[in-house]
C-alpha atoms as a PDB file:
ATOM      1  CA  UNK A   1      37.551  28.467  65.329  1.00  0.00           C
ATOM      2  CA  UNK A   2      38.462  32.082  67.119  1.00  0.00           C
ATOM      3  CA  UNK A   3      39.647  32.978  63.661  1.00  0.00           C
ATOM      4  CA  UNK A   4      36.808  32.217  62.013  1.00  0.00           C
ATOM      5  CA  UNK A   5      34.784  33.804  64.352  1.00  0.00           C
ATOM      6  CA  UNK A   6      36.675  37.332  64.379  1.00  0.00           C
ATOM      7  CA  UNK A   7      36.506  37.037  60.701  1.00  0.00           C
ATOM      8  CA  UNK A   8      33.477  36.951  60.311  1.00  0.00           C
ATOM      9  CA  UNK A   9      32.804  39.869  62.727  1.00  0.00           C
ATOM     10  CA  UNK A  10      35.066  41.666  60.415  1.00  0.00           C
ATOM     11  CA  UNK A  11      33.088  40.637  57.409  1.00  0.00           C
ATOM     12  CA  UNK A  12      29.860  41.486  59.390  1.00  0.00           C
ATOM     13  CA  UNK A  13      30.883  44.709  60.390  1.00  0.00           C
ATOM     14  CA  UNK A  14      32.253  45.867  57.160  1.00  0.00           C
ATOM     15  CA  UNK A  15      28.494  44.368  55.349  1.00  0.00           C
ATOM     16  CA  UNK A  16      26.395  46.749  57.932  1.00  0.00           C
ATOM     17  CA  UNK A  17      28.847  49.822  57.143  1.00  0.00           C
ATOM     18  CA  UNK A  18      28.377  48.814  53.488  1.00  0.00           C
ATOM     19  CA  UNK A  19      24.449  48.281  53.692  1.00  0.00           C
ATOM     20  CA  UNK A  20      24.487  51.887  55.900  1.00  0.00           C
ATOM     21  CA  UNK A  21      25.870  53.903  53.935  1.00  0.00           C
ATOM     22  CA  UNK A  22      24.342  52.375  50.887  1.00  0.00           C
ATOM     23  CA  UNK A  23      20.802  53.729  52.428  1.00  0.00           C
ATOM     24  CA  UNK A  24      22.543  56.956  53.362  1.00  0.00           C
ATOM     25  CA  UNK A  25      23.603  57.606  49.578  1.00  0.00           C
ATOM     26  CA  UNK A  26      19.823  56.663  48.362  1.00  0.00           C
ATOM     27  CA  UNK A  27      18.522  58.747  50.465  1.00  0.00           C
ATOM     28  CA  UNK A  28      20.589  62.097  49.584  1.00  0.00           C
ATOM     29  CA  UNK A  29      20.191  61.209  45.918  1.00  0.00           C
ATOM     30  CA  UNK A  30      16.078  61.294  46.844  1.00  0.00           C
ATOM     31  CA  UNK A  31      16.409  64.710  48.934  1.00  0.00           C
ATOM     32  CA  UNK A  32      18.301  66.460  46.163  1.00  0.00           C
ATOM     33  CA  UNK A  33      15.167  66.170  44.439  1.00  0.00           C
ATOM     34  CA  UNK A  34      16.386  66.110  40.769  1.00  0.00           C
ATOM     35  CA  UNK A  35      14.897  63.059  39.669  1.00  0.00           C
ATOM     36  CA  UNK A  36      15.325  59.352  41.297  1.00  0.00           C
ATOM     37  CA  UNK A  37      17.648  56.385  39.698  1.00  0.00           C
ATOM     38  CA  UNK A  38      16.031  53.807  37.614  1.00  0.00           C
ATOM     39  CA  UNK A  39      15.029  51.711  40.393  1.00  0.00           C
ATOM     40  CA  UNK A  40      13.892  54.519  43.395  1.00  0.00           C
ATOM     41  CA  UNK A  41      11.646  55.865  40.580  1.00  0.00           C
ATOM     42  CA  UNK A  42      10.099  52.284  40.855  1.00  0.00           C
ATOM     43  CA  UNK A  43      10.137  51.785  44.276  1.00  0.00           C
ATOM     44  CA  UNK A  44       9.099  55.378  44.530  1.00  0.00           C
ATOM     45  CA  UNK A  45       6.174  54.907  42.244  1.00  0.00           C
ATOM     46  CA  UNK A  46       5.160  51.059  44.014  1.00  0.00           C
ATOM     47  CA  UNK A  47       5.171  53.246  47.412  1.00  0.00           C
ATOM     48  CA  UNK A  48       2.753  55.500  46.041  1.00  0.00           C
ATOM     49  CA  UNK A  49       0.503  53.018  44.099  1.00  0.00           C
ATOM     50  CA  UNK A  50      -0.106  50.691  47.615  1.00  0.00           C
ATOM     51  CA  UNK A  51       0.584  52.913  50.341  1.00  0.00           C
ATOM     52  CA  UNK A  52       4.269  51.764  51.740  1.00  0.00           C
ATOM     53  CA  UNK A  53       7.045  53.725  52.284  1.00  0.00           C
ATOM     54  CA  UNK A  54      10.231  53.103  49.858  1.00  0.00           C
ATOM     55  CA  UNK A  55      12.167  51.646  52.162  1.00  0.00           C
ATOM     56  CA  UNK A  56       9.164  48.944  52.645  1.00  0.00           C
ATOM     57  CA  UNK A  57       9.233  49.078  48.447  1.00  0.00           C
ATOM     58  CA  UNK A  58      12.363  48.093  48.614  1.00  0.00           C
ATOM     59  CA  UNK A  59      12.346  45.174  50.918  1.00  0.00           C
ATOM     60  CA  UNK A  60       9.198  43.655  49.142  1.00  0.00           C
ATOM     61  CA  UNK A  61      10.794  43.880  45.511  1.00  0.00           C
ATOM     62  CA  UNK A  62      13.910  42.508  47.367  1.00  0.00           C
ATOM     63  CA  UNK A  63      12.803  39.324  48.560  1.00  0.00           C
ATOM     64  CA  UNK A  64      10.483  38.821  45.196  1.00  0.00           C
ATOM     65  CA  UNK A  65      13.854  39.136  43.617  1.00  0.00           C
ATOM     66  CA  UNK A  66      15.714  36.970  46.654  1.00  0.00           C
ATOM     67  CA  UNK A  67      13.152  34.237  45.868  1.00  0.00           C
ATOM     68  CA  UNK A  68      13.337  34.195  41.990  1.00  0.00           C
ATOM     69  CA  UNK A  69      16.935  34.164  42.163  1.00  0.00           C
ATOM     70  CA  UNK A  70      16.896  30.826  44.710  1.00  0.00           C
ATOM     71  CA  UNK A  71      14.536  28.876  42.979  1.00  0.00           C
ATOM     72  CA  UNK A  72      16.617  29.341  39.433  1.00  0.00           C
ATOM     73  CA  UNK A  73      20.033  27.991  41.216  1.00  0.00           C
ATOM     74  CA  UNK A  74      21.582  31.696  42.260  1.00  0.00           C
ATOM     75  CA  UNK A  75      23.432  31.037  45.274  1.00  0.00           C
ATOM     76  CA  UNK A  76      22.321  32.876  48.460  1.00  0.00           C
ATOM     77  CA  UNK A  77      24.945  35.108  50.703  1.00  0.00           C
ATOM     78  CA  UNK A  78      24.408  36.908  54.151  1.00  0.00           C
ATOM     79  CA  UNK A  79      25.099  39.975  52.146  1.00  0.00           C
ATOM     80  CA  UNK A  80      22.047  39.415  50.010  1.00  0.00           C
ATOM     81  CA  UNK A  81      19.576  38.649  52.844  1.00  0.00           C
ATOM     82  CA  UNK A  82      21.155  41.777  54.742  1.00  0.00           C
ATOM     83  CA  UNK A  83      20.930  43.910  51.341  1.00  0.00           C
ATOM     84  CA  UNK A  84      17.060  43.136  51.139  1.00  0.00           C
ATOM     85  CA  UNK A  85      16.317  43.989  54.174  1.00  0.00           C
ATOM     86  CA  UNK A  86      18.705  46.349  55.696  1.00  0.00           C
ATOM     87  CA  UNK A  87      18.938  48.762  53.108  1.00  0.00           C
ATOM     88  CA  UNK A  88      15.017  49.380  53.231  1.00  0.00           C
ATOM     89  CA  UNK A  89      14.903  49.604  56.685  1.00  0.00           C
ATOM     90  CA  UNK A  90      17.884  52.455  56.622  1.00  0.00           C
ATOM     91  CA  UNK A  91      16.087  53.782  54.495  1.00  0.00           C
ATOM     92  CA  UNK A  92      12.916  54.475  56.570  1.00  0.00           C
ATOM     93  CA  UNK A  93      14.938  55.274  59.550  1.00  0.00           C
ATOM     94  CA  UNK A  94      16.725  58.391  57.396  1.00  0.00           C
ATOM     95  CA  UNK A  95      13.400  59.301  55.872  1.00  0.00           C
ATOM     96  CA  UNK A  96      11.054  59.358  58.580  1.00  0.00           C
ATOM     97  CA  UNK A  97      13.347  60.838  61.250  1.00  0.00           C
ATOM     98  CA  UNK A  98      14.045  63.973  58.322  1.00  0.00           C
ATOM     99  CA  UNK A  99      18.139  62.901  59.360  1.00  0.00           C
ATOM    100  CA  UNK A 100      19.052  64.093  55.774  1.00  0.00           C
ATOM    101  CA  UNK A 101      18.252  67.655  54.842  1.00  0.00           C
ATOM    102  CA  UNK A 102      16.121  68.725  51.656  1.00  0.00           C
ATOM    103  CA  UNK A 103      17.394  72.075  49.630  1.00  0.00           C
ATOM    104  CA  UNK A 104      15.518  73.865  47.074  1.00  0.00           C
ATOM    105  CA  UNK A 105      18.628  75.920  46.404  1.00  0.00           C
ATOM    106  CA  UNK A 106      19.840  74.266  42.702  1.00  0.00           C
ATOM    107  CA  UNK A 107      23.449  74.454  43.460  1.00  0.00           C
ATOM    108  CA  UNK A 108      23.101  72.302  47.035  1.00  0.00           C
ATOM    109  CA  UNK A 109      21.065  70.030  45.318  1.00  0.00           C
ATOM    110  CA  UNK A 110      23.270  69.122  42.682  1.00  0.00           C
ATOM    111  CA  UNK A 111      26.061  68.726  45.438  1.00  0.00           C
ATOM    112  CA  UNK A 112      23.578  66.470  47.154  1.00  0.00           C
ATOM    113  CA  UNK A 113      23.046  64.554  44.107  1.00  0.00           C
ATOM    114  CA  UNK A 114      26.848  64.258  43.495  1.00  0.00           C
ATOM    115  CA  UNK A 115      27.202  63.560  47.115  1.00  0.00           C
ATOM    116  CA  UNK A 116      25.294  61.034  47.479  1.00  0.00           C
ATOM    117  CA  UNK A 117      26.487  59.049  44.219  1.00  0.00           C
ATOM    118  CA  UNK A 118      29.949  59.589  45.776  1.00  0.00           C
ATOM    119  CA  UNK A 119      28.722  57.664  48.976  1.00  0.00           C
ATOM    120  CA  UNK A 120      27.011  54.710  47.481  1.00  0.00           C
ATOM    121  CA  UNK A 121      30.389  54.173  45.962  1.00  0.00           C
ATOM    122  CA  UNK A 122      31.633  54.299  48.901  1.00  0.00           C
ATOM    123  CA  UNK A 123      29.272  51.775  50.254  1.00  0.00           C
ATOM    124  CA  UNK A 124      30.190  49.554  47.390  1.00  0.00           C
ATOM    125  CA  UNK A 125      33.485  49.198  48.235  1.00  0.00           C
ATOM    126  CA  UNK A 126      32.586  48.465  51.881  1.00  0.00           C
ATOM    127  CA  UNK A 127      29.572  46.015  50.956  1.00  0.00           C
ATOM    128  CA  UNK A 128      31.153  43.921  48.306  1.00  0.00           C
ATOM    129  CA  UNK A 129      34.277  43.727  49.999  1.00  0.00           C
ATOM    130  CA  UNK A 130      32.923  41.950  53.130  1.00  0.00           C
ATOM    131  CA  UNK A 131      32.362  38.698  50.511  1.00  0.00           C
ATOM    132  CA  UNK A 132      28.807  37.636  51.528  1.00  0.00           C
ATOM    133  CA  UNK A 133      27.145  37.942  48.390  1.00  0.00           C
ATOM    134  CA  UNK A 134      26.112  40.105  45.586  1.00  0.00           C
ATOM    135  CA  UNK A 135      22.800  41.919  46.428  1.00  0.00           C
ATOM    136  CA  UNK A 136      19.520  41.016  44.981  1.00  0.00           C
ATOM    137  CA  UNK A 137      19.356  43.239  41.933  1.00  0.00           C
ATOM    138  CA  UNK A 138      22.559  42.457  40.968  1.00  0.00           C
ATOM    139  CA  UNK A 139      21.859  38.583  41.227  1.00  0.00           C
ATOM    140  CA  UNK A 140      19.102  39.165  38.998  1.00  0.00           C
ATOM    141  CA  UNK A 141      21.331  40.968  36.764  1.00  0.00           C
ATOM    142  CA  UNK A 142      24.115  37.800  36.489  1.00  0.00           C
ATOM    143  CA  UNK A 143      21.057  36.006  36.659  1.00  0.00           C
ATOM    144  CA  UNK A 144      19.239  37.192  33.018  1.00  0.00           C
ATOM    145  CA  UNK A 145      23.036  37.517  31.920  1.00  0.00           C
ATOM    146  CA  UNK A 146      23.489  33.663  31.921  1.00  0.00           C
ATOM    147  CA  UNK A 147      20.153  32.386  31.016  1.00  0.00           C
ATOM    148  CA  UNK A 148      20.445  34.764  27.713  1.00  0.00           C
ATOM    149  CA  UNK A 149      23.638  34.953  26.805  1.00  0.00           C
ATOM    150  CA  UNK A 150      24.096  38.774  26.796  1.00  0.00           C
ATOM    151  CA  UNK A 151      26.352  41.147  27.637  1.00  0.00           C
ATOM    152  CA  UNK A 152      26.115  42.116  31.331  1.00  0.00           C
ATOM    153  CA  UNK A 153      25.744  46.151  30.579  1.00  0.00           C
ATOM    154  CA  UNK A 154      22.979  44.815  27.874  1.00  0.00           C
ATOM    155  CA  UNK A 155      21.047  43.348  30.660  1.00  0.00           C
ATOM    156  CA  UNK A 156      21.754  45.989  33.208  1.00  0.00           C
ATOM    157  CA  UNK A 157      20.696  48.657  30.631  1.00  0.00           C
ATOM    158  CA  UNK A 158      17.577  46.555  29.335  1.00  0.00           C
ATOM    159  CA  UNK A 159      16.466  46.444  33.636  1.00  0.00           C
ATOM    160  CA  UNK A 160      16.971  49.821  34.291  1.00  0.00           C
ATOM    161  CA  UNK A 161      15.085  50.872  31.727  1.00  0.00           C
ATOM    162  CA  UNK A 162      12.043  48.303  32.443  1.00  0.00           C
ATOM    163  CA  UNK A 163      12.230  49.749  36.039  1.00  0.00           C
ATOM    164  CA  UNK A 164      12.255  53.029  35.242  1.00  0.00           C
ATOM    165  CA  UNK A 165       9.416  52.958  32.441  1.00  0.00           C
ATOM    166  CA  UNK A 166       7.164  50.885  34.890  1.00  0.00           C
ATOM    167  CA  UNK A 167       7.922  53.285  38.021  1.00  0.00           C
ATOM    168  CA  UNK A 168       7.323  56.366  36.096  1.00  0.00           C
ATOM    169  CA  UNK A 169       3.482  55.144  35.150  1.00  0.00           C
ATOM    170  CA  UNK A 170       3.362  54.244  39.091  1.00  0.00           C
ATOM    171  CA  UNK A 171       4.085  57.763  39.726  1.00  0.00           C
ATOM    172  CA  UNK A 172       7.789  58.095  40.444  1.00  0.00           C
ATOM    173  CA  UNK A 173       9.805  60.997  39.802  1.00  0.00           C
ATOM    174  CA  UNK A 174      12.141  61.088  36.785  1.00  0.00           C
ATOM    175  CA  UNK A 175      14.354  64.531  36.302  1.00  0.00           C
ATOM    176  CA  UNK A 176      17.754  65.429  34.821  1.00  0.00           C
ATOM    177  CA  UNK A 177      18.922  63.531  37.728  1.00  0.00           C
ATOM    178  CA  UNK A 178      17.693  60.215  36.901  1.00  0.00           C
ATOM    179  CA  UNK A 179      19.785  60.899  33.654  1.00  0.00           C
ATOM    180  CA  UNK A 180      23.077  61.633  35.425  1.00  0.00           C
ATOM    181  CA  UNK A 181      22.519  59.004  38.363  1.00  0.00           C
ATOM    182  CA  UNK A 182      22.043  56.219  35.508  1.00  0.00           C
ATOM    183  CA  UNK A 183      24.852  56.917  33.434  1.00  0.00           C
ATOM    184  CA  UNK A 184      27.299  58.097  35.931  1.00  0.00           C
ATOM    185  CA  UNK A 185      26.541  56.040  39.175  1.00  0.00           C
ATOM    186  CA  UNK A 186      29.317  53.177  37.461  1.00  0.00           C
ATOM    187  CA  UNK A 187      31.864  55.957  37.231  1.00  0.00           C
ATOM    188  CA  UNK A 188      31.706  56.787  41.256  1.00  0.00           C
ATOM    189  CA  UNK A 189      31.650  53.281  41.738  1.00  0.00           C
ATOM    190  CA  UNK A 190      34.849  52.858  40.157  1.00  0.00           C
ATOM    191  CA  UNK A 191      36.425  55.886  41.418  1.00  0.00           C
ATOM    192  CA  UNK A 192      35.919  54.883  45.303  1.00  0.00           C
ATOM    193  CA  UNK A 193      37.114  51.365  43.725  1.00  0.00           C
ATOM    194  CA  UNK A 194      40.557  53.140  42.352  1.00  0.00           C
ATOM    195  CA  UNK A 195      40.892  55.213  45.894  1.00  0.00           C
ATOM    196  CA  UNK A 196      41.008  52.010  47.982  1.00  0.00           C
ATOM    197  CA  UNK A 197      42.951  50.049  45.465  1.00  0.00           C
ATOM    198  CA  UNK A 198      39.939  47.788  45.781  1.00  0.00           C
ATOM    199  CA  UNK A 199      40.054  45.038  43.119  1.00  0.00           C
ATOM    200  CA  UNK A 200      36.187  43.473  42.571  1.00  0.00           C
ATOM    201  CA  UNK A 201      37.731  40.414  40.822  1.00  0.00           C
ATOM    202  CA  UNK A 202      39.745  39.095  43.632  1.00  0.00           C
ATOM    203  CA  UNK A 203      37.295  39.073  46.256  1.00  0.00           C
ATOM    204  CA  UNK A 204      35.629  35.531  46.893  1.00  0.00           C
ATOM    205  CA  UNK A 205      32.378  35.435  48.408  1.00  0.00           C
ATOM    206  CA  UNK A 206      31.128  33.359  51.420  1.00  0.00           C
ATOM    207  CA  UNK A 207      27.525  32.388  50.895  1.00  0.00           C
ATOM    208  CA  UNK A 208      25.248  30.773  53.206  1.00  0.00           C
ATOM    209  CA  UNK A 209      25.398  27.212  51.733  1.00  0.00           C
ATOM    210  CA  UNK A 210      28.667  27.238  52.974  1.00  0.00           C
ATOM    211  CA  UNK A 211      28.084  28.194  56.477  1.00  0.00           C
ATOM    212  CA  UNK A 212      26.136  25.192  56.501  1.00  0.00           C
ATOM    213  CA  UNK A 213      28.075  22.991  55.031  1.00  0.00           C
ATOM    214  CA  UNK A 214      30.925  24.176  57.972  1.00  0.00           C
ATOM    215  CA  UNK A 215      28.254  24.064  60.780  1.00  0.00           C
ATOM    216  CA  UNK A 216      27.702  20.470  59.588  1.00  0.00           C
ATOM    217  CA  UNK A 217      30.802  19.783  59.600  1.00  0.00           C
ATOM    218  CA  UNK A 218      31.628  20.792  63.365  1.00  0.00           C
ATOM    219  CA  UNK A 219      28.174  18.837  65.140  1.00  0.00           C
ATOM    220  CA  UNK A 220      27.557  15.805  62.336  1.00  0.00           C
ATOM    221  CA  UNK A 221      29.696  13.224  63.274  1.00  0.00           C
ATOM    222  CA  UNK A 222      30.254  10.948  59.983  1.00  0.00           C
ATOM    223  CA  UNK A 223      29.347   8.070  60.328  1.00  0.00           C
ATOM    224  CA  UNK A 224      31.449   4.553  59.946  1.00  0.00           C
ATOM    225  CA  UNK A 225      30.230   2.148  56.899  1.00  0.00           C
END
């Protein structure tokens, strides 16, 4: 019991790093002010169309996403109830408080840009290591991949581009950055990956079915036939 307990402070505490600096990375890549990835130009461009904020954006598409994925069989982790709502409200916190600075100098911004790619890379490692689920876009993602049959950069490519299209007539901001942050965010991904000798495949997830099924386990008596 202790040692399920401390492990899943561990877990816990490595998701919230994750999540963090996951908000911390968005956030630069806004602030360098270059163009937005696929889906901050949408959540960019929903902020703008109802009068949110994009961390607010991002919670709402979040649990739209969260709810589509349930009711289709996706299984459910604490990481993917944490992702759509933590990283939103991050989010906020580093935007409204002006915590991350803004340059107009071209050279600091593209170091901002990189910067910030580096640290949501970063942030993967810590956030999909801790095992509690894949966040909500990506469930959609292995979602759409097994109800079609495609290839999972097929998918990945076909919703970043819906996202981006749709958030750019809502008034989000597309630059050379969006360019570079869509075709090169995998690459930092996998480079923080190869740094912590981090293999994706080997981690097994803990989702929230389970923690049920174990809570069950310890106060439901069975019962005799």
């Amino acid at each position: 019991m202790k040692e399920n307990l401390k492990n899943g402070m561990l877990r816990g505490s490595r998701l919230f790093v994750g999540l963090f600096l996951y908000a911390v990375g968005i956030v630069m890549t806004i602030n360098a002010n270059l163009g937005l990835g696929p889906w901050d130009v949408f959540h960019q461009g929903l902020s703008k169309t109802i009068g949110i904020t994009m961390g607010q954006a991002s919670i709402s598409m979040g649990i739209i996403i969260v709810v589509m994925n349930y009711f289709v069989g996706e299984k459910l982790g604490w990481g993917t109830l944490s992702n759509m709502l933590f990283i939103g409200i991050f989010m906020d916190i580093l935007m409204l408080n002006n915590l991350i600075p803004i340059y107009e100098n071209t050279i600091l911004q593209i170091f901002m840009m990189l910067g910030g790619m580096f640290v949501i890379g970063l942030a993967s490692y810590f956030y999909i290591g801790a095992g509690l689920g894949s966040g909500p876009r990506d469930g959609l993602m292995v979602l759409l991949t097994k109800k079609t049959g495609k290839s999972v950069r097929f998918i990945r490519n076909c919703i970043e581009i819906t996202v981006l299209i749709v958030g750019y007539f809502l008034g989000g901001f597309v630059g050379v950055g969006t360019i570079v942050i869509a075709l090169g965010m995998g690459y930092f991904v996998q480079f923080a990956f190869k740094l912590f000798k981090f293999d994706v495949k080997a981690v097994k997830h803990r989702y929230v079915e389970d923690d049920i099924r174990f809570l069950k386990g310890l106060f439901v008596k069975p019962t005799n036939e």
